[in-house]
PDB file of N, CA and C in Angstrom:
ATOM      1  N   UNK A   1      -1.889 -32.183  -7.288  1.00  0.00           N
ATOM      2  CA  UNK A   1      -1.983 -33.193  -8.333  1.00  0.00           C
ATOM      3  C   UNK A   1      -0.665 -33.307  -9.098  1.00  0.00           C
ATOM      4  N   UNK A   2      -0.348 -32.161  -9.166  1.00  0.00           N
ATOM      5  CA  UNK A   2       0.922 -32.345  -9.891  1.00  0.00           C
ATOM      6  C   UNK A   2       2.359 -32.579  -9.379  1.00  0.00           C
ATOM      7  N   UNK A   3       2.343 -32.723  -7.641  1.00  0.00           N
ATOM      8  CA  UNK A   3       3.462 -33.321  -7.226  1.00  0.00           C
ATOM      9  C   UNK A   3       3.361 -35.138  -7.265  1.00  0.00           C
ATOM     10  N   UNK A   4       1.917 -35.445  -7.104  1.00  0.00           N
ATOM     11  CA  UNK A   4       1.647 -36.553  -7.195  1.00  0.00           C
ATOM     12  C   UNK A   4       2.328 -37.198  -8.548  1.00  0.00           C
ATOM     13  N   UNK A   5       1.987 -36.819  -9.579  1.00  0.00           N
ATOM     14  CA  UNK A   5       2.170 -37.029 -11.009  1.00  0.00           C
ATOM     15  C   UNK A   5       3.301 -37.139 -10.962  1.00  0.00           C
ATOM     16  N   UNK A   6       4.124 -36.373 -10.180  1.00  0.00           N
ATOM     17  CA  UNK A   6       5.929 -36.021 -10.989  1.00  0.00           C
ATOM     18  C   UNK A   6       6.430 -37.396  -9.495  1.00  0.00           C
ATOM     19  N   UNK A   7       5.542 -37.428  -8.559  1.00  0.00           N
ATOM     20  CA  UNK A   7       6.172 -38.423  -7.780  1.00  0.00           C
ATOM     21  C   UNK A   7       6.285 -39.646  -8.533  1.00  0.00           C
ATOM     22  N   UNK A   8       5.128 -39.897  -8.584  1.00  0.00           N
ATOM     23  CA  UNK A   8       4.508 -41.431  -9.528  1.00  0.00           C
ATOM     24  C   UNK A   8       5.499 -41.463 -10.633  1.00  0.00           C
ATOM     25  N   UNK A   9       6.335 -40.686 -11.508  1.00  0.00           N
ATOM     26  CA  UNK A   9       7.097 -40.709 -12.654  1.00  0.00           C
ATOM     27  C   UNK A   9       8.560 -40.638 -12.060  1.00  0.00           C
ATOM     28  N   UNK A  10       9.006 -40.174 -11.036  1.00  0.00           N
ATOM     29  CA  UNK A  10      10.258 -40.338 -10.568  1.00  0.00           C
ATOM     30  C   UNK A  10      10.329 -42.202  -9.643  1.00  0.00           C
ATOM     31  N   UNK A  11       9.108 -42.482  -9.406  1.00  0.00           N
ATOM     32  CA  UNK A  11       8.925 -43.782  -8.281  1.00  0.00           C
ATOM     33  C   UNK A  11       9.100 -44.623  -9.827  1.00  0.00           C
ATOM     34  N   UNK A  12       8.272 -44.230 -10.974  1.00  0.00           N
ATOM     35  CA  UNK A  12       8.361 -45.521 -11.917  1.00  0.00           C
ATOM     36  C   UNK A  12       9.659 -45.352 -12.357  1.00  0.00           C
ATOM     37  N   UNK A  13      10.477 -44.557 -12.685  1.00  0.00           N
ATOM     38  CA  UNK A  13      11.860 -44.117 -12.992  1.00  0.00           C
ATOM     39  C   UNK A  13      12.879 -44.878 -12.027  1.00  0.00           C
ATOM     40  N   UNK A  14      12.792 -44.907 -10.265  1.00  0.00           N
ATOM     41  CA  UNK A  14      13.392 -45.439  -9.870  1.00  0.00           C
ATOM     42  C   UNK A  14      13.336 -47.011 -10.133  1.00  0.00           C
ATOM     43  N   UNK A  15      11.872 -47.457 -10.328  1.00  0.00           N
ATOM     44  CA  UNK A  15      11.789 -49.118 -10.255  1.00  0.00           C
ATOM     45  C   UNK A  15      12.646 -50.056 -11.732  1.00  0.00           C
ATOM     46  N   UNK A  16      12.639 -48.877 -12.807  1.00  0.00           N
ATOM     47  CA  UNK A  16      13.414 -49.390 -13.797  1.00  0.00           C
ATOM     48  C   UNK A  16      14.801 -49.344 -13.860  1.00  0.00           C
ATOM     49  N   UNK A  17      15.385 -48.296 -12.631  1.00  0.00           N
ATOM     50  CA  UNK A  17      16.499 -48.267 -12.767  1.00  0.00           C
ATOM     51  C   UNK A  17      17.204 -49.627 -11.711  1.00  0.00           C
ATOM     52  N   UNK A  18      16.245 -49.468 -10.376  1.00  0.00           N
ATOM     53  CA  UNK A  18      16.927 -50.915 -10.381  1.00  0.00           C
ATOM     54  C   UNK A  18      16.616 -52.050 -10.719  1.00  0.00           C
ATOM     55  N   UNK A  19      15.366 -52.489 -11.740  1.00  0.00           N
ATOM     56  CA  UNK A  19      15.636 -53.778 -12.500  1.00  0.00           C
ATOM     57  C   UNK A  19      16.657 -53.891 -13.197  1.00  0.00           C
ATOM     58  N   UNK A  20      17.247 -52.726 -14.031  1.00  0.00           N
ATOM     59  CA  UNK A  20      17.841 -53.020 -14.767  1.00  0.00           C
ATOM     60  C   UNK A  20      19.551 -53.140 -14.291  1.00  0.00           C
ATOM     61  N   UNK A  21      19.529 -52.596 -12.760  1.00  0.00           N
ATOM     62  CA  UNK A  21      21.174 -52.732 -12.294  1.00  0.00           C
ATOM     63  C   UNK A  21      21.005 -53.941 -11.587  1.00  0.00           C
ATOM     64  N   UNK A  22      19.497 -54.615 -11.446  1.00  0.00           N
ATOM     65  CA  UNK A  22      19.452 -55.913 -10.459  1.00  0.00           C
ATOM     66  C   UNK A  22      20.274 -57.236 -12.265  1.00  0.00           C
ATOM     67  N   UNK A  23      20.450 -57.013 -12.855  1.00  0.00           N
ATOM     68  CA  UNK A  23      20.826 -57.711 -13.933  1.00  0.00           C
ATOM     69  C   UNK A  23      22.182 -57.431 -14.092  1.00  0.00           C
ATOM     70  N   UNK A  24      22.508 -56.320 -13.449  1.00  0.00           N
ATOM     71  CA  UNK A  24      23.757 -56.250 -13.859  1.00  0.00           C
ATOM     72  C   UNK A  24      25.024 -57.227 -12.812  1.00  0.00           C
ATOM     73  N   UNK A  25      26.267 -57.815 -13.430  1.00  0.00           N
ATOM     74  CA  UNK A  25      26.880 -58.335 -12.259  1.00  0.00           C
ATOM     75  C   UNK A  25      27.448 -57.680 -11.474  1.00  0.00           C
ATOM     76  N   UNK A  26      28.305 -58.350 -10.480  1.00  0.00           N
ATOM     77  CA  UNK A  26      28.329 -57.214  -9.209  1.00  0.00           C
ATOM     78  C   UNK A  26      29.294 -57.132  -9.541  1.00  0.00           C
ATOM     79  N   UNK A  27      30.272 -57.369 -10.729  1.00  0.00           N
ATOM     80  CA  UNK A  27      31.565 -56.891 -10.559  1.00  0.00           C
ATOM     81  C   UNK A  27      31.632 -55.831 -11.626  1.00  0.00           C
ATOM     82  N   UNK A  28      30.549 -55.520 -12.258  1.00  0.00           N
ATOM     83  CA  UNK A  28      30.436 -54.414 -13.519  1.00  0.00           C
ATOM     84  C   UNK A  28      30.837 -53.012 -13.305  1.00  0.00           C
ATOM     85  N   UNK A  29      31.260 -52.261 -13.820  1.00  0.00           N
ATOM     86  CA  UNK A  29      31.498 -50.940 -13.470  1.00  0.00           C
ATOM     87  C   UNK A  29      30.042 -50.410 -13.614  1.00  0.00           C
ATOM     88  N   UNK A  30      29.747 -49.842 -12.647  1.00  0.00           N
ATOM     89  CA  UNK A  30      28.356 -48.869 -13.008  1.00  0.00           C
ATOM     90  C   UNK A  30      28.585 -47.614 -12.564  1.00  0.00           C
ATOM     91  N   UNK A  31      27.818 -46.213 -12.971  1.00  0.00           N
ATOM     92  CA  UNK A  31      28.060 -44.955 -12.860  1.00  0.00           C
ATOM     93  C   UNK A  31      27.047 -44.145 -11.916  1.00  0.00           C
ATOM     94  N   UNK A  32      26.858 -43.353 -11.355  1.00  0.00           N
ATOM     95  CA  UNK A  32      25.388 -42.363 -11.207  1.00  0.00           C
ATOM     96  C   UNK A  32      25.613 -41.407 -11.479  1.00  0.00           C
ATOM     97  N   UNK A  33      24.596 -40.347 -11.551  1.00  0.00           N
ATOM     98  CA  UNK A  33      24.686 -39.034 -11.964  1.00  0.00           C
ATOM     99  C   UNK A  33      25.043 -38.164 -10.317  1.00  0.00           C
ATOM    100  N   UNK A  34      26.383 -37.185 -10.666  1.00  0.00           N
ATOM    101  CA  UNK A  34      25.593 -35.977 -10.071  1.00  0.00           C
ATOM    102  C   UNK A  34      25.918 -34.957 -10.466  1.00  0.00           C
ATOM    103  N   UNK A  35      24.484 -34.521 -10.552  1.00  0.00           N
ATOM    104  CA  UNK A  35      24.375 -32.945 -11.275  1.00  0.00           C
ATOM    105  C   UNK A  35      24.368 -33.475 -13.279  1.00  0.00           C
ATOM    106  N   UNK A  36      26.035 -32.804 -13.746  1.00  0.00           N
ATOM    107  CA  UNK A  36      25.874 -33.029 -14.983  1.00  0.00           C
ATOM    108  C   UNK A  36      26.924 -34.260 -15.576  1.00  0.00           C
ATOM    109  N   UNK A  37      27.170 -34.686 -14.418  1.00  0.00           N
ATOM    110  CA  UNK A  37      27.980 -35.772 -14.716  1.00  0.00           C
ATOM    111  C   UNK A  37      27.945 -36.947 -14.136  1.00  0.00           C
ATOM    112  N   UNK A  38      28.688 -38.243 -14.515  1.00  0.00           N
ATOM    113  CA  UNK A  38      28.940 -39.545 -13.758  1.00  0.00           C
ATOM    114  C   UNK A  38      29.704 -39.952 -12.618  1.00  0.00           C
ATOM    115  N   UNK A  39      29.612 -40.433 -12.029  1.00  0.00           N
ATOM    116  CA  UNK A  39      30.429 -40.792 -10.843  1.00  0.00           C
ATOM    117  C   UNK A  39      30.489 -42.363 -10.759  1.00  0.00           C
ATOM    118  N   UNK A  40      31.654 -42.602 -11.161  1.00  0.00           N
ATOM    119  CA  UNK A  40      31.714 -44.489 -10.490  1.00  0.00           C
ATOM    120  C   UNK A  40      31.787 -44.800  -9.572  1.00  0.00           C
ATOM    121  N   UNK A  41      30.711 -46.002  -9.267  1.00  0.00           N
ATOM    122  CA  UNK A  41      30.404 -46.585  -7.542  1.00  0.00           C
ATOM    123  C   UNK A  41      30.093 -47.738  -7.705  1.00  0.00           C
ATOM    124  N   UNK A  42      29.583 -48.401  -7.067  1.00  0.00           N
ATOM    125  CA  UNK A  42      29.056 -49.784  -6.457  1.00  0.00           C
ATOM    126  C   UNK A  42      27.942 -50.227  -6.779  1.00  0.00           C
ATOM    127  N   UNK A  43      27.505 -51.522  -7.348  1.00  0.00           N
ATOM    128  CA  UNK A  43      26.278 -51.771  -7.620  1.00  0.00           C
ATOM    129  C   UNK A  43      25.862 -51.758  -6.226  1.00  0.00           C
ATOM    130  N   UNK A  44      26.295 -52.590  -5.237  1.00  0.00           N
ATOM    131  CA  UNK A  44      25.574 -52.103  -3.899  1.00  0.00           C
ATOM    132  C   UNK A  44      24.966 -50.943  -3.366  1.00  0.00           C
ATOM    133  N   UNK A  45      26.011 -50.011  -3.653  1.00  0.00           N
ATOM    134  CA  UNK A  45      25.757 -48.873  -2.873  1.00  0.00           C
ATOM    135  C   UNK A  45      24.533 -48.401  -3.761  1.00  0.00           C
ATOM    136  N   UNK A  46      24.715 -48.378  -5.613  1.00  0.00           N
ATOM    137  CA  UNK A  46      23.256 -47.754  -5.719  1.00  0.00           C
ATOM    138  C   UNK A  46      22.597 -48.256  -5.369  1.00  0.00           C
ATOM    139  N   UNK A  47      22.061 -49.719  -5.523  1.00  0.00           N
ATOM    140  CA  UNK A  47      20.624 -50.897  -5.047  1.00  0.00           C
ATOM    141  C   UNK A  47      20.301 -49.890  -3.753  1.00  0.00           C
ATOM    142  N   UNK A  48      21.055 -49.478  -3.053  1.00  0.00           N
ATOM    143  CA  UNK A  48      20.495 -48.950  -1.212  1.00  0.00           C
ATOM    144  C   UNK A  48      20.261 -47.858  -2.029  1.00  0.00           C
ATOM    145  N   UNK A  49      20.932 -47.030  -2.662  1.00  0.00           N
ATOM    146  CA  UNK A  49      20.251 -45.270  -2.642  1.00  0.00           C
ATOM    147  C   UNK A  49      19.173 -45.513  -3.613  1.00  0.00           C
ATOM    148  N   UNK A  50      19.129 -46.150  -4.403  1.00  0.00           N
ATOM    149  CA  UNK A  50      17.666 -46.569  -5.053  1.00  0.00           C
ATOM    150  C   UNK A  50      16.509 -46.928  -4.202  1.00  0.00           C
ATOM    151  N   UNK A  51      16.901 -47.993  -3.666  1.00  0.00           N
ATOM    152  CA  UNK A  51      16.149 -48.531  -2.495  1.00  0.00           C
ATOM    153  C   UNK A  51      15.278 -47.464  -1.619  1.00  0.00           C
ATOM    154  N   UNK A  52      15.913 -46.643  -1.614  1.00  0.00           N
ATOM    155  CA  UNK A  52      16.248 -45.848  -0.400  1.00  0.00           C
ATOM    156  C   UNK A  52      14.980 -44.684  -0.930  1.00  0.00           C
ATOM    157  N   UNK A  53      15.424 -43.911  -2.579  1.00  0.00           N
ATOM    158  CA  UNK A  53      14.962 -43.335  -2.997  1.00  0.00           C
ATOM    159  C   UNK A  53      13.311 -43.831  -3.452  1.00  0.00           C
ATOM    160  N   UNK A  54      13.125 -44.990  -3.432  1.00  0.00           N
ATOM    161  CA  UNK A  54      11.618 -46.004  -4.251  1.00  0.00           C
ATOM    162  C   UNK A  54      11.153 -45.466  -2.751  1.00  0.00           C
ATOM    163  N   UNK A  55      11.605 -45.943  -1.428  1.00  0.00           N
ATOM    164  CA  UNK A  55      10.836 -45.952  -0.191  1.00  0.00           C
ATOM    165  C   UNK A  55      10.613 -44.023   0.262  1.00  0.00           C
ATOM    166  N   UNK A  56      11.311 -43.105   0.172  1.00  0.00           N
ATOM    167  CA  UNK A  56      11.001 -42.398   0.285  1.00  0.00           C
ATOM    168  C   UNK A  56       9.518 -41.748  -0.975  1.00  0.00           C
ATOM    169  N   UNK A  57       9.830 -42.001  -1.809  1.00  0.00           N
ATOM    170  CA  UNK A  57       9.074 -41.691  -3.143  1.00  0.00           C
ATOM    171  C   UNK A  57       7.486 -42.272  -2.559  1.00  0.00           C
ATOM    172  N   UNK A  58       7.690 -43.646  -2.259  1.00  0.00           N
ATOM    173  CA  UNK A  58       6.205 -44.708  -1.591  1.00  0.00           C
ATOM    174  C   UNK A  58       5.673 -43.272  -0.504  1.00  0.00           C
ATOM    175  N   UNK A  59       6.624 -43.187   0.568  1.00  0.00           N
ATOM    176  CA  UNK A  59       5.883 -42.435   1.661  1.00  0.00           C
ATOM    177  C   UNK A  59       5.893 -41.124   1.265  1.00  0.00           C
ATOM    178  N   UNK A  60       5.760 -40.484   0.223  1.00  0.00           N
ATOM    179  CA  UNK A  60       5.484 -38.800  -0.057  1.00  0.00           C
ATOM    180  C   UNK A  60       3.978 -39.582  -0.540  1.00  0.00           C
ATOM    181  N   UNK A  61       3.862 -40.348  -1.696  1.00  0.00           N
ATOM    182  CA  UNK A  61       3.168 -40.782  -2.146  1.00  0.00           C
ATOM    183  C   UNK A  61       2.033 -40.802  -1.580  1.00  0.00           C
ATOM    184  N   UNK A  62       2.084 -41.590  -0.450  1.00  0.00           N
ATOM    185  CA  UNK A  62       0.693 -41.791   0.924  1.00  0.00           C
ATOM    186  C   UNK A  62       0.299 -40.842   1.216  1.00  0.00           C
ATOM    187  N   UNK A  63       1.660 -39.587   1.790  1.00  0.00           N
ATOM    188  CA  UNK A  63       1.091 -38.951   2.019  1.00  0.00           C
ATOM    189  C   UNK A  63      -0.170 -37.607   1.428  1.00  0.00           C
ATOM    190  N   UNK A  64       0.662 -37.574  -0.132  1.00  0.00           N
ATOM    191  CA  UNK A  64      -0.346 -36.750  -0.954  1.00  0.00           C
ATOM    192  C   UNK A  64      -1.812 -37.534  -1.395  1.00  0.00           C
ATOM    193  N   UNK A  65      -1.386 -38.704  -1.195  1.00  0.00           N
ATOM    194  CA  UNK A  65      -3.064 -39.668  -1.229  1.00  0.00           C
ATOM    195  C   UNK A  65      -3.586 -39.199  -0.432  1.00  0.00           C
ATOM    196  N   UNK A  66      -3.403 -39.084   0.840  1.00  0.00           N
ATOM    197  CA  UNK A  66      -4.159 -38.835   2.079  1.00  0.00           C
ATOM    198  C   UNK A  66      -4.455 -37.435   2.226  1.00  0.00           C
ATOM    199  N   UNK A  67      -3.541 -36.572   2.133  1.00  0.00           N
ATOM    200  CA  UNK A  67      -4.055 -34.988   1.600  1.00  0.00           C
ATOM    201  C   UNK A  67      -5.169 -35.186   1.086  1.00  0.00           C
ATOM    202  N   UNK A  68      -4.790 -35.352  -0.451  1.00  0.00           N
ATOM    203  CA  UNK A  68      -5.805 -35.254  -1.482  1.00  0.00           C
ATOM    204  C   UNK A  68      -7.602 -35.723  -0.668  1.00  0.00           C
ATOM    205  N   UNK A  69      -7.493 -36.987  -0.476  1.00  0.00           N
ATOM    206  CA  UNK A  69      -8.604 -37.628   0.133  1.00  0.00           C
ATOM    207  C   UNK A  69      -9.444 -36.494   1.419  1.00  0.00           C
ATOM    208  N   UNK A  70      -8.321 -36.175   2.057  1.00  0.00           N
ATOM    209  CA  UNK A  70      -8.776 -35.146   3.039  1.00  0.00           C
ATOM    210  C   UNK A  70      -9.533 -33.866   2.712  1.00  0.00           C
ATOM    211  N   UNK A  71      -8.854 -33.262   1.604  1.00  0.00           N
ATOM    212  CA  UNK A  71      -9.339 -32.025   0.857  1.00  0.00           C
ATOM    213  C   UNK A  71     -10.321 -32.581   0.210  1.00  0.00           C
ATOM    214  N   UNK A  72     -10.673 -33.425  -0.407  1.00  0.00           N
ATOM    215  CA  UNK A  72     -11.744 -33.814  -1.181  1.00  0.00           C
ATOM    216  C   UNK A  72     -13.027 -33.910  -0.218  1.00  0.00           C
ATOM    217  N   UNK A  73     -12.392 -34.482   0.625  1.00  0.00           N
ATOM    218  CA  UNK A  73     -13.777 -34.656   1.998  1.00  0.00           C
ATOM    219  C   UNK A  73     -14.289 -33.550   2.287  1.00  0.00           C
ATOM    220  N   UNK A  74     -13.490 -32.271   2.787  1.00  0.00           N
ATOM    221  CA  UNK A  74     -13.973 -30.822   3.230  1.00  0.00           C
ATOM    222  C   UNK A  74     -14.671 -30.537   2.621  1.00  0.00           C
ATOM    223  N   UNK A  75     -13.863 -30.365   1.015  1.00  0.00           N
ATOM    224  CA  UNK A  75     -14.825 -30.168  -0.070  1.00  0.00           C
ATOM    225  C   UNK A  75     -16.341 -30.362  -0.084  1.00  0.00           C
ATOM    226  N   UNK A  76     -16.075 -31.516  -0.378  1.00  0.00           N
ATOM    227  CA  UNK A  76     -17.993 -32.432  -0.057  1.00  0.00           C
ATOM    228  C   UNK A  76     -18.745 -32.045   1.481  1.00  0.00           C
ATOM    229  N   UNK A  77     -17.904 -31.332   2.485  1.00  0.00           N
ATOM    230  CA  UNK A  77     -18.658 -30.914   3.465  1.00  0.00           C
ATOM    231  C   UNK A  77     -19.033 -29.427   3.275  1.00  0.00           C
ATOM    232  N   UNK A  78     -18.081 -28.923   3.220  1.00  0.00           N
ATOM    233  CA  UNK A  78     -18.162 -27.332   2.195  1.00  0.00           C
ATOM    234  C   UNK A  78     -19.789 -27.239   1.767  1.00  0.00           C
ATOM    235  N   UNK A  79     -19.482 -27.715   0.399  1.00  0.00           N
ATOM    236  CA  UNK A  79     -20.697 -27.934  -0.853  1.00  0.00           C
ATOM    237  C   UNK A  79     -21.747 -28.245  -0.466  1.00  0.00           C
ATOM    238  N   UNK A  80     -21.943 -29.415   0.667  1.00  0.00           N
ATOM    239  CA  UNK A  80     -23.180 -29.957   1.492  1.00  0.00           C
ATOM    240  C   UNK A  80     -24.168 -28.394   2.583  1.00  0.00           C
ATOM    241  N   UNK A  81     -22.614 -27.956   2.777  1.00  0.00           N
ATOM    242  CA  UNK A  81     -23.074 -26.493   3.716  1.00  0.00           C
ATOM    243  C   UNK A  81     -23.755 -25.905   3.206  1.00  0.00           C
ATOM    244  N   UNK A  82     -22.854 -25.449   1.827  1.00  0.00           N
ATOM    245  CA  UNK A  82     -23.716 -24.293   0.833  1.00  0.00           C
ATOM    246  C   UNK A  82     -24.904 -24.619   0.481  1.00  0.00           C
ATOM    247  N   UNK A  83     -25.269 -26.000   0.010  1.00  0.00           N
ATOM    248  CA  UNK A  83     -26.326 -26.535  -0.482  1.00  0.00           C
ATOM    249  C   UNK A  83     -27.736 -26.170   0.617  1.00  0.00           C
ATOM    250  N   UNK A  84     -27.317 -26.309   1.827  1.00  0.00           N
ATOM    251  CA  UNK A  84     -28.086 -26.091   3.027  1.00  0.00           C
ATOM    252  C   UNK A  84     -28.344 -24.869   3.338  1.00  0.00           C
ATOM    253  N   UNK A  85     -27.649 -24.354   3.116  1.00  0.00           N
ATOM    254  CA  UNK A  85     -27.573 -22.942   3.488  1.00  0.00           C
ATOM    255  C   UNK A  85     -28.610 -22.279   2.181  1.00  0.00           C
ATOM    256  N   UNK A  86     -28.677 -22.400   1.043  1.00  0.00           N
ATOM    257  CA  UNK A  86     -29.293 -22.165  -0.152  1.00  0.00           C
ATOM    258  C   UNK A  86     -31.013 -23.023   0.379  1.00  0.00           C
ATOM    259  N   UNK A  87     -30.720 -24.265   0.676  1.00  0.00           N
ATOM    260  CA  UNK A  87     -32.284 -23.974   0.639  1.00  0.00           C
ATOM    261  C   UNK A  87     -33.219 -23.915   2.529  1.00  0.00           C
ATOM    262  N   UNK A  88     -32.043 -23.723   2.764  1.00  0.00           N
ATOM    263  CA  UNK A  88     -32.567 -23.461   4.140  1.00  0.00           C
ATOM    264  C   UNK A  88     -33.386 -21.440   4.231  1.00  0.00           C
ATOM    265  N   UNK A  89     -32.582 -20.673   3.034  1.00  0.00           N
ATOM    266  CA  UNK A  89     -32.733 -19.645   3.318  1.00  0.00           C
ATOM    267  C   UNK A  89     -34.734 -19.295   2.949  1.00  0.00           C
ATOM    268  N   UNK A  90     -35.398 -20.493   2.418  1.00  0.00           N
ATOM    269  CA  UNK A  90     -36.932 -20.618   2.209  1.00  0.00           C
ATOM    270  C   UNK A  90     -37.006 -19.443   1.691  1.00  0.00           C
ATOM    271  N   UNK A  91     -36.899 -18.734   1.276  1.00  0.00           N
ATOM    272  CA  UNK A  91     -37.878 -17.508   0.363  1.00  0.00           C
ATOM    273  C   UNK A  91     -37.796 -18.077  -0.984  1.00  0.00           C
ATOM    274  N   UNK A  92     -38.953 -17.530  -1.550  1.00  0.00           N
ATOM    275  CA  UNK A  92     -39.531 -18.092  -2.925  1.00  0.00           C
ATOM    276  C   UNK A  92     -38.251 -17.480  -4.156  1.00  0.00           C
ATOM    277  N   UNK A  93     -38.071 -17.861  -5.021  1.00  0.00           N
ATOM    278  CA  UNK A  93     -37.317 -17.277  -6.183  1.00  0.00           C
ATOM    279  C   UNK A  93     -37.665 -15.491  -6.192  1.00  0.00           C
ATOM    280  N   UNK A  94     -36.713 -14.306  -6.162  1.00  0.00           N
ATOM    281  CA  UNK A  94     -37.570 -13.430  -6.477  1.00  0.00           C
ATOM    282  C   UNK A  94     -37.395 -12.141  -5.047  1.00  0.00           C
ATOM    283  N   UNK A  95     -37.515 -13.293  -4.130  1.00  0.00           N
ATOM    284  CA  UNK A  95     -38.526 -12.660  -2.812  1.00  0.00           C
ATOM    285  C   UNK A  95     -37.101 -12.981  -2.149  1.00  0.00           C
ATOM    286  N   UNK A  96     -36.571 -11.826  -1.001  1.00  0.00           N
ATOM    287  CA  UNK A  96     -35.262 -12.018  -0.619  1.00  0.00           C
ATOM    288  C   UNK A  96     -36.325 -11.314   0.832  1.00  0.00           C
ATOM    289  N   UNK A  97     -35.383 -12.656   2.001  1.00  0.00           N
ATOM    290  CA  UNK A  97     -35.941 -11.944   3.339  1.00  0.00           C
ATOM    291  C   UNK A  97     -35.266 -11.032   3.785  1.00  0.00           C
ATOM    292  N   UNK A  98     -35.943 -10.122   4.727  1.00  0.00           N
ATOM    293  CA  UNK A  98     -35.499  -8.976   5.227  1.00  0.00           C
ATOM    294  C   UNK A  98     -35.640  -8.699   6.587  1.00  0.00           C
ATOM    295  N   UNK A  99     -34.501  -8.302   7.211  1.00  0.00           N
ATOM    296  CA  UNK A  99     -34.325  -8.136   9.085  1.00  0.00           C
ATOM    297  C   UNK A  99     -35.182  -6.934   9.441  1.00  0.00           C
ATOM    298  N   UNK A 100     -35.655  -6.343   8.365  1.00  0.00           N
ATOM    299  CA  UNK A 100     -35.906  -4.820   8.615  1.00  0.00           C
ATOM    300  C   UNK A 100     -37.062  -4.699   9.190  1.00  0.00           C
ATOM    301  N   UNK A 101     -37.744  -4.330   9.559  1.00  0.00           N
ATOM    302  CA  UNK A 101     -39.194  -3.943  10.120  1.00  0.00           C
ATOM    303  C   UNK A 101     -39.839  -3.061   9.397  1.00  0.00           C
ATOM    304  N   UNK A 102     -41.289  -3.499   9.235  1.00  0.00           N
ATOM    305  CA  UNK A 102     -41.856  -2.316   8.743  1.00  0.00           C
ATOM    306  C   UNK A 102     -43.016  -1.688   9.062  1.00  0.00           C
TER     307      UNK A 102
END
C-alpha cells in the first residue's frame, strides 16, 4: 500500500512538473535536479525524461493494482477455507472429535 501511495504522489508530482515546463518557451533556460543540485538542460530533453518517468510510474502502478487485487483474492479464498473448515468440523460447541478409540 505504501509503494502504491508514494507511486501515485511521485506520478502526480511528475504531471505538474510537466504542465508547468509545457508553458514554458523553448528557448527558456530550465534546470533539473541531481542529487543536491541543478543542472541546465533542454526543455526537450526534460518533456522525454518526464515523459519517460509519468510512463514508467503508470506501469509500476498496474502493476501493484494487480498484485494488490491478486492478494486480496487469495485472501477471500483463504478465509472461505477457514470458514469451511470451521463448520465442516460438525461437533457441537464444547464437544471436540476424537481419532481415538475407546
Amino acid at each position: 500500500m505504501m509503494q502504491k501511495q508514494h507511486l501515485e504522489s511521485e506520478h502526480l508530482e511528475t504531471e505538474r512538473a510537466l504542465e508547468v515546463l509545457q508553458k514554458a518557451n523553448d528557448d527558456d533556460t530550465v534546470y533539473k535536479t541531481a542529487g543536491s543540485i541543478l543542472v541546465k538542460s533542454t526543455k526537450a530533453t526534460l518533456v522525454s525524461e518526464l515523459q519517460e518517468k509519468k510512463e514508467l510510474a503508470n506501469t509500476r502502478l498496474t502493476v501493484l493494482s494487480k498484485q494488490e487485487t491478486r492478494i486480496k483474492e487469495n485472501l477471500k479464498e483463504a478465509e472461505a477455507k477457514i470458514r469451511e473448515m470451521l463448520r465442516g468440523s460438525g461437533a457441537p460447541p464444547g464437544q471436540q472429535k476424537t481419532d481415538t478409540p475407546k
